[in-house]
C-alpha atoms as a PDB file:
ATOM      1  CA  UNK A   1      -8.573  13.141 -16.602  1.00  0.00           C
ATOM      2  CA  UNK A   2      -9.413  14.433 -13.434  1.00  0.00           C
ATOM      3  CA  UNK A   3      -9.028  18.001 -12.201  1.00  0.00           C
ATOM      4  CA  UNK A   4      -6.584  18.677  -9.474  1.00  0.00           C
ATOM      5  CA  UNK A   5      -8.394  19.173  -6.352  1.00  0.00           C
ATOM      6  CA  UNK A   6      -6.918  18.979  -3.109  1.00  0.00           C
ATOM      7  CA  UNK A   7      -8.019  16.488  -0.315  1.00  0.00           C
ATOM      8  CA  UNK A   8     -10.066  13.384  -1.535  1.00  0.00           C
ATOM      9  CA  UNK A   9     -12.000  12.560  -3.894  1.00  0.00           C
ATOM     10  CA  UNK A  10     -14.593  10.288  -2.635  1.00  0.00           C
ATOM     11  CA  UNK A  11     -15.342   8.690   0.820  1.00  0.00           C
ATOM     12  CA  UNK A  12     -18.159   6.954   2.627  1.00  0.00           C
ATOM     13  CA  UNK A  13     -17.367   9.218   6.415  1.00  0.00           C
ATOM     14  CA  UNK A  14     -14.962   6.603   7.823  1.00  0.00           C
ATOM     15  CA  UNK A  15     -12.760   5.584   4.236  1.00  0.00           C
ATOM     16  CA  UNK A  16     -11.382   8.976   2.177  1.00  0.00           C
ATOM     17  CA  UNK A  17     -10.264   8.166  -1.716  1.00  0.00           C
ATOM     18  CA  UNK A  18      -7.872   9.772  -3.292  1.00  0.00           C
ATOM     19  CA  UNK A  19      -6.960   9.489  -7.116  1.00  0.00           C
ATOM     20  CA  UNK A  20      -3.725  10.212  -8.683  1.00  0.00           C
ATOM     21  CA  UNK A  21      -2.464  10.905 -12.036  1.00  0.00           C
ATOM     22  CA  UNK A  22       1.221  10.771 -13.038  1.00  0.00           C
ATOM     23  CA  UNK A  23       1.623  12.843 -16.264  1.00  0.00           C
ATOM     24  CA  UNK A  24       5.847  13.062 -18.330  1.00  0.00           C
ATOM     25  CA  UNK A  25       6.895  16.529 -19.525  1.00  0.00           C
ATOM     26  CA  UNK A  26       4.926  16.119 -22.449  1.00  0.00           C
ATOM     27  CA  UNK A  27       1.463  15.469 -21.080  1.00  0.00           C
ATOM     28  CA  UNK A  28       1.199  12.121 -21.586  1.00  0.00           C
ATOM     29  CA  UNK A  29      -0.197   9.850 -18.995  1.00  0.00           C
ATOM     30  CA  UNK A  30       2.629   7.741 -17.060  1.00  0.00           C
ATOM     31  CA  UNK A  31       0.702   6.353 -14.308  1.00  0.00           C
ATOM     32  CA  UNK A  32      -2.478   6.284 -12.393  1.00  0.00           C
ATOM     33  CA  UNK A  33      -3.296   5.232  -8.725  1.00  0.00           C
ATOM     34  CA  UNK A  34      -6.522   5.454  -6.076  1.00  0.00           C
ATOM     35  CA  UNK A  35      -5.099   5.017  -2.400  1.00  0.00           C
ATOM     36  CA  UNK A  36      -7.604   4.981   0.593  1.00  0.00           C
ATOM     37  CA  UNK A  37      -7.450   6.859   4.445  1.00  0.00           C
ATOM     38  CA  UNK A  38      -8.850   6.625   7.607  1.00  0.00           C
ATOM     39  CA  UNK A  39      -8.317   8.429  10.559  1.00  0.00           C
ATOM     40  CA  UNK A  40      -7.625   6.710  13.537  1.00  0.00           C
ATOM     41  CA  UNK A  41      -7.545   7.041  17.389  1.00  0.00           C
ATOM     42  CA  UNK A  42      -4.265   7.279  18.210  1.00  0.00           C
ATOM     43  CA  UNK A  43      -5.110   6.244  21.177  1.00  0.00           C
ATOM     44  CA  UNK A  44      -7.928   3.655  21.043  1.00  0.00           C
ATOM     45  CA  UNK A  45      -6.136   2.379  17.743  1.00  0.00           C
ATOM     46  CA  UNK A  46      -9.458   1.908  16.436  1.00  0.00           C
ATOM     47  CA  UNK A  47     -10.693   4.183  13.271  1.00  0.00           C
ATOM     48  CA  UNK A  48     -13.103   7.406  13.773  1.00  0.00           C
ATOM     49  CA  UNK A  49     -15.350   9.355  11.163  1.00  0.00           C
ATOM     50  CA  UNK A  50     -13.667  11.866   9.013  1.00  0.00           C
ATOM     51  CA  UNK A  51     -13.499  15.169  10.165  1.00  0.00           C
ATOM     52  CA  UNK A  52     -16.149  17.853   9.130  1.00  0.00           C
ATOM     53  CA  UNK A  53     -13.289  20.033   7.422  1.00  0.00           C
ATOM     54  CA  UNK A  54     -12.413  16.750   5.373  1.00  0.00           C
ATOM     55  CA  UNK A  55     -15.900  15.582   4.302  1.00  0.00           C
ATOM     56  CA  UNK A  56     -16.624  19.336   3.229  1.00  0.00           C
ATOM     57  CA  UNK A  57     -13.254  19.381   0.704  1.00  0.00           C
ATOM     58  CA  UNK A  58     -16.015  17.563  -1.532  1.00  0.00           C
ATOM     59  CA  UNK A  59     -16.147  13.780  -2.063  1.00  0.00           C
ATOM     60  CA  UNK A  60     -17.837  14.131  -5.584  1.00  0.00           C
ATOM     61  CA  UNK A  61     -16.150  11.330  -8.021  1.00  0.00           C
ATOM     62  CA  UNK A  62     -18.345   8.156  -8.927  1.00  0.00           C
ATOM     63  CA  UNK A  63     -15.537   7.093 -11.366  1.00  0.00           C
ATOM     64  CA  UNK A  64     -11.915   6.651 -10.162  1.00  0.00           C
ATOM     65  CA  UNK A  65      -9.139   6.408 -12.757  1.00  0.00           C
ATOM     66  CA  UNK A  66      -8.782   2.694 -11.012  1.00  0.00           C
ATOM     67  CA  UNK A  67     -11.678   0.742  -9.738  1.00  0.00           C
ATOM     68  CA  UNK A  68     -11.495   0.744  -5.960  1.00  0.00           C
ATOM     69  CA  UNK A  69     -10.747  -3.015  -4.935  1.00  0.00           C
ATOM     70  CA  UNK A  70     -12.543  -4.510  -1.921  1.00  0.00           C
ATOM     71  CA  UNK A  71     -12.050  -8.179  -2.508  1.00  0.00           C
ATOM     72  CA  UNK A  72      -9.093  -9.805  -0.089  1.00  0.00           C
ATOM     73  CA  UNK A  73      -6.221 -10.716  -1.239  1.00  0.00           C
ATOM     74  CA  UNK A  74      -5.853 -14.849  -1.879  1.00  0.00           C
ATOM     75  CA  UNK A  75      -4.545 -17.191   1.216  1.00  0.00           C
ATOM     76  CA  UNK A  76      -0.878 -17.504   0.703  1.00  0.00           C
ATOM     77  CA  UNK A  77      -0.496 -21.207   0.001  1.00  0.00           C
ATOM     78  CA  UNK A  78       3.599 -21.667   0.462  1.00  0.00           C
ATOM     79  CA  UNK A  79       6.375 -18.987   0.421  1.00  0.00           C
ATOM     80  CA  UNK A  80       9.324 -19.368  -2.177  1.00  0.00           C
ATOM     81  CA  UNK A  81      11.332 -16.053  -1.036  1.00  0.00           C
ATOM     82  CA  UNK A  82      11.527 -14.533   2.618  1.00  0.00           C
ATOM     83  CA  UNK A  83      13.642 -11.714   4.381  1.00  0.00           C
ATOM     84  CA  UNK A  84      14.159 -10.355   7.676  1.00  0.00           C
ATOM     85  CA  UNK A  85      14.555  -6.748   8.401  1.00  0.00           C
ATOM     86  CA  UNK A  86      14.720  -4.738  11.413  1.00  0.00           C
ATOM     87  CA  UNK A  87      12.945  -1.598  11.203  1.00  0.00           C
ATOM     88  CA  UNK A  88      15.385   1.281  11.371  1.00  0.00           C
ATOM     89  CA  UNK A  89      15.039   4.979  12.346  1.00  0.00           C
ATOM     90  CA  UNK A  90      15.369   5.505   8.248  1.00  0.00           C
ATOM     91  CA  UNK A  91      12.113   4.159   7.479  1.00  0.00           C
ATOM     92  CA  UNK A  92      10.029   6.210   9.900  1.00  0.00           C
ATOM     93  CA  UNK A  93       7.443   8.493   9.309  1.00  0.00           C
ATOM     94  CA  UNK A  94       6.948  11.832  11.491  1.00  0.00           C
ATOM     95  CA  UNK A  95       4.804   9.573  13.778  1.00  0.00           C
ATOM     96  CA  UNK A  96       7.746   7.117  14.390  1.00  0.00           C
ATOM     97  CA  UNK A  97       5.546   4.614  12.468  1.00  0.00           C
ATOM     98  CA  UNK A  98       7.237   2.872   9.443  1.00  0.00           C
ATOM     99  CA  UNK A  99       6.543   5.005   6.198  1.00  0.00           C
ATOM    100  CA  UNK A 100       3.618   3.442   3.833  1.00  0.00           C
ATOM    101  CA  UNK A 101       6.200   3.636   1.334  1.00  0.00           C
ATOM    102  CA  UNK A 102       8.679   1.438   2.842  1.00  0.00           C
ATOM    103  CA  UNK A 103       5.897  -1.190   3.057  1.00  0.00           C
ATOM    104  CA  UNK A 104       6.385  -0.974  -0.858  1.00  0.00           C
ATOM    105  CA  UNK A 105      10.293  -0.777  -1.307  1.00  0.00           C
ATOM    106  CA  UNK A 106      10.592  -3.888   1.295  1.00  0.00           C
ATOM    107  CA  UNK A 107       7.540  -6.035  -0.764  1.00  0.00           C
ATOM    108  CA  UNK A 108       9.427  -5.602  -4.199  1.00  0.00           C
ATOM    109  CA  UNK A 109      13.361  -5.090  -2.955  1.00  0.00           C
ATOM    110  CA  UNK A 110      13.540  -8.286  -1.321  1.00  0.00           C
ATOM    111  CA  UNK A 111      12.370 -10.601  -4.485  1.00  0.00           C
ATOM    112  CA  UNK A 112      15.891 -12.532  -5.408  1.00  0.00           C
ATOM    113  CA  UNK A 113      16.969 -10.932  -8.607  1.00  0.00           C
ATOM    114  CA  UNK A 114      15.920 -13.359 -10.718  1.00  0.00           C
ATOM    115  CA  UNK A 115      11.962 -13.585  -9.772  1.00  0.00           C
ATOM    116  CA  UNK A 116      11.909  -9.806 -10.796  1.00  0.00           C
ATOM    117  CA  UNK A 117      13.945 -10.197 -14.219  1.00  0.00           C
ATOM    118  CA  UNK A 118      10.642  -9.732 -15.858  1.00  0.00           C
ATOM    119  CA  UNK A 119      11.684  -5.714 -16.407  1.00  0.00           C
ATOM    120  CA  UNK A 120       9.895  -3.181 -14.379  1.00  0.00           C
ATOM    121  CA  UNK A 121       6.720  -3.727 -11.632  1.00  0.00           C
ATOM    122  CA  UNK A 122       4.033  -2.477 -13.514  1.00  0.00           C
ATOM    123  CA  UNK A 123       1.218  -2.774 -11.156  1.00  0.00           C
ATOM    124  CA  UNK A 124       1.266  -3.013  -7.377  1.00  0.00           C
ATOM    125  CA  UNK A 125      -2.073  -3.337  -4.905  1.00  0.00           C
ATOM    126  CA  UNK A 126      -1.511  -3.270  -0.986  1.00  0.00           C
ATOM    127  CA  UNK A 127      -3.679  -3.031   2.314  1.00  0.00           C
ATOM    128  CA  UNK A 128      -1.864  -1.999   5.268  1.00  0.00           C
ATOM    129  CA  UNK A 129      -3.323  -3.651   8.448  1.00  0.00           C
ATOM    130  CA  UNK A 130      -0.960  -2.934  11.661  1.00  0.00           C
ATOM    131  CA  UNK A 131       1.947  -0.537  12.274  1.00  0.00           C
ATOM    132  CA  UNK A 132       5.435  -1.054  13.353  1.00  0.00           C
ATOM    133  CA  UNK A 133       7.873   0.980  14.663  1.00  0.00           C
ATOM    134  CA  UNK A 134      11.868   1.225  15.453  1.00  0.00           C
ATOM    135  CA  UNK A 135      13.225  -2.201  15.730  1.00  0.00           C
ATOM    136  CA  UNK A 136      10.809  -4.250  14.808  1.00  0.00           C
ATOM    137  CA  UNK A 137      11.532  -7.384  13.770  1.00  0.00           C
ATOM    138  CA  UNK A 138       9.743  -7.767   9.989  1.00  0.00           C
ATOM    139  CA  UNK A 139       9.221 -10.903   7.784  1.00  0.00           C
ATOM    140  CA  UNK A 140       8.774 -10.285   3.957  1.00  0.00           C
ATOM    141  CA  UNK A 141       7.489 -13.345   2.506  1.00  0.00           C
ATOM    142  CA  UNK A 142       6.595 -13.760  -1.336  1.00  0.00           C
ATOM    143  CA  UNK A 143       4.697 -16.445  -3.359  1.00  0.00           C
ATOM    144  CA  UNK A 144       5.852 -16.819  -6.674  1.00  0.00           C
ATOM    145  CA  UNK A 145       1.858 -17.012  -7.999  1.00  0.00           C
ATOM    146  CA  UNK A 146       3.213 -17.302 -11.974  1.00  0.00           C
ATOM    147  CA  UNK A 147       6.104 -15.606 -14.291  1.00  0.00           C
ATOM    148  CA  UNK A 148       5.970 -12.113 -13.614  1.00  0.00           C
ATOM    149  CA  UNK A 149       3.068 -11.809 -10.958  1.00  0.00           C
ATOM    150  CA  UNK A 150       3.977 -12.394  -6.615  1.00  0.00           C
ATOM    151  CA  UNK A 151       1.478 -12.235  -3.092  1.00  0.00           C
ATOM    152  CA  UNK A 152       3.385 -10.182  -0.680  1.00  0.00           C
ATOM    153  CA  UNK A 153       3.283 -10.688   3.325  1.00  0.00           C
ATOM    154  CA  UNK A 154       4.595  -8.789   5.692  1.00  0.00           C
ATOM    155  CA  UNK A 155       4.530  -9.788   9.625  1.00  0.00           C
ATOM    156  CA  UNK A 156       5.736  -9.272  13.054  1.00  0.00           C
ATOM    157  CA  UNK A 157       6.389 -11.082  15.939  1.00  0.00           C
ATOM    158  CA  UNK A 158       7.241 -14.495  14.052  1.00  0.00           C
ATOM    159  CA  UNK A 159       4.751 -14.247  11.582  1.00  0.00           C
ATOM    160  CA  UNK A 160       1.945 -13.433  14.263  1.00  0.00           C
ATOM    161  CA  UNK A 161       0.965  -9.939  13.174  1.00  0.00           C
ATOM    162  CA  UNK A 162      -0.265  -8.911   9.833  1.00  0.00           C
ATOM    163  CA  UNK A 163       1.279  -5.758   8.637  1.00  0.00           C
ATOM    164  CA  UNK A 164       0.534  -5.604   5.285  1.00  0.00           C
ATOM    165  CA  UNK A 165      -0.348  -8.350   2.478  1.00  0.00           C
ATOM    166  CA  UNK A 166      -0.174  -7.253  -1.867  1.00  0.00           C
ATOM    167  CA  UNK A 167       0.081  -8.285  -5.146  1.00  0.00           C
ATOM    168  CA  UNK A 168       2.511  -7.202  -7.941  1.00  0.00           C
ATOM    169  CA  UNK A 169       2.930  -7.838 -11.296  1.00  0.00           C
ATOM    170  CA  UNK A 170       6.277  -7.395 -13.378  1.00  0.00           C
ATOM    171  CA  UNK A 171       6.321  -7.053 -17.200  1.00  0.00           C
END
């Protein structure tokens, strides 16, 4: 187990790490997860080196509890479920940017009910590559990949911008 630290735990100057461990009453380990940040431009919407402030909170893990995926995620060769959603004044963030987290809630609430009768999602990866923002048309599209395990796509514009693309698996 790590020790809590505030700020990351590992970066490279442009990508920060962060690791996270989900512990019950008890102790007992529940859950892990590693997300990665950049800061960006807001105005050139292009990324920028991390802060002094930031790189000094000390970027000293080699091991994270998860190993840090850098492959892509597989082309998405047909879609068996899709949704369309408007993005609503709910699911923004303080920068009137959809919330990361409703990225996740619209990937696994729009399977039918039966593709996610396998129980619980027990695993979930996602890269966020655009924004959107208050009423924005969205497409969630899912490929059924095998029992239990979907790709995840989500667009704009008709399909023509990449938001964000993931995996899940359901046990």
């Amino acid at each position: 187990m790590l020790p809590y630290k505030p700020g990351p735990s590992s970066g490279d100057g442009i990508r920060a790490f962060r690791d996270y461990e989900l512990r019950n009453s008890e102790g007992n380990r529940i859950g892990v997860g590693v997300s990665q940040w950049m800061v960006l431009d807001t105005q050139k919407r292009r990324p920028v080196r991390m802060p002094k402030e930031i790189l000094e909170m000390g970027l000293d893990v080699e091991n994270h509890l998860l190993s840090v995926e850098k492959s892509t995620f597989p082309k998405m060769e047909s879609v068996d479920y899709k949704s369309n959603v408007t993005v609503g004044r709910q699911d923004l963030d303080m920068n009137n940017h959809a919330n990361n987290v409703k990225y996740i809630e619209w990937m696994i609430s729009y399977l039918p009910e039966n593709a996610s009768s396998h129980g619980k999602c027990s695993s979930i990866n996602l890269q966020y590559h655009a924004e959107c923002g208050l009423g924005d048309e969205i497409r969630i599209e899912t490929q059924n990949l095998s029992p239990g395990k979907f790709l995840h796509r989500i667009t704009k514009n008709s399909g023509e911008t990449l938001l964000a693309e993931g995996f899940s698996e359901w046990e």
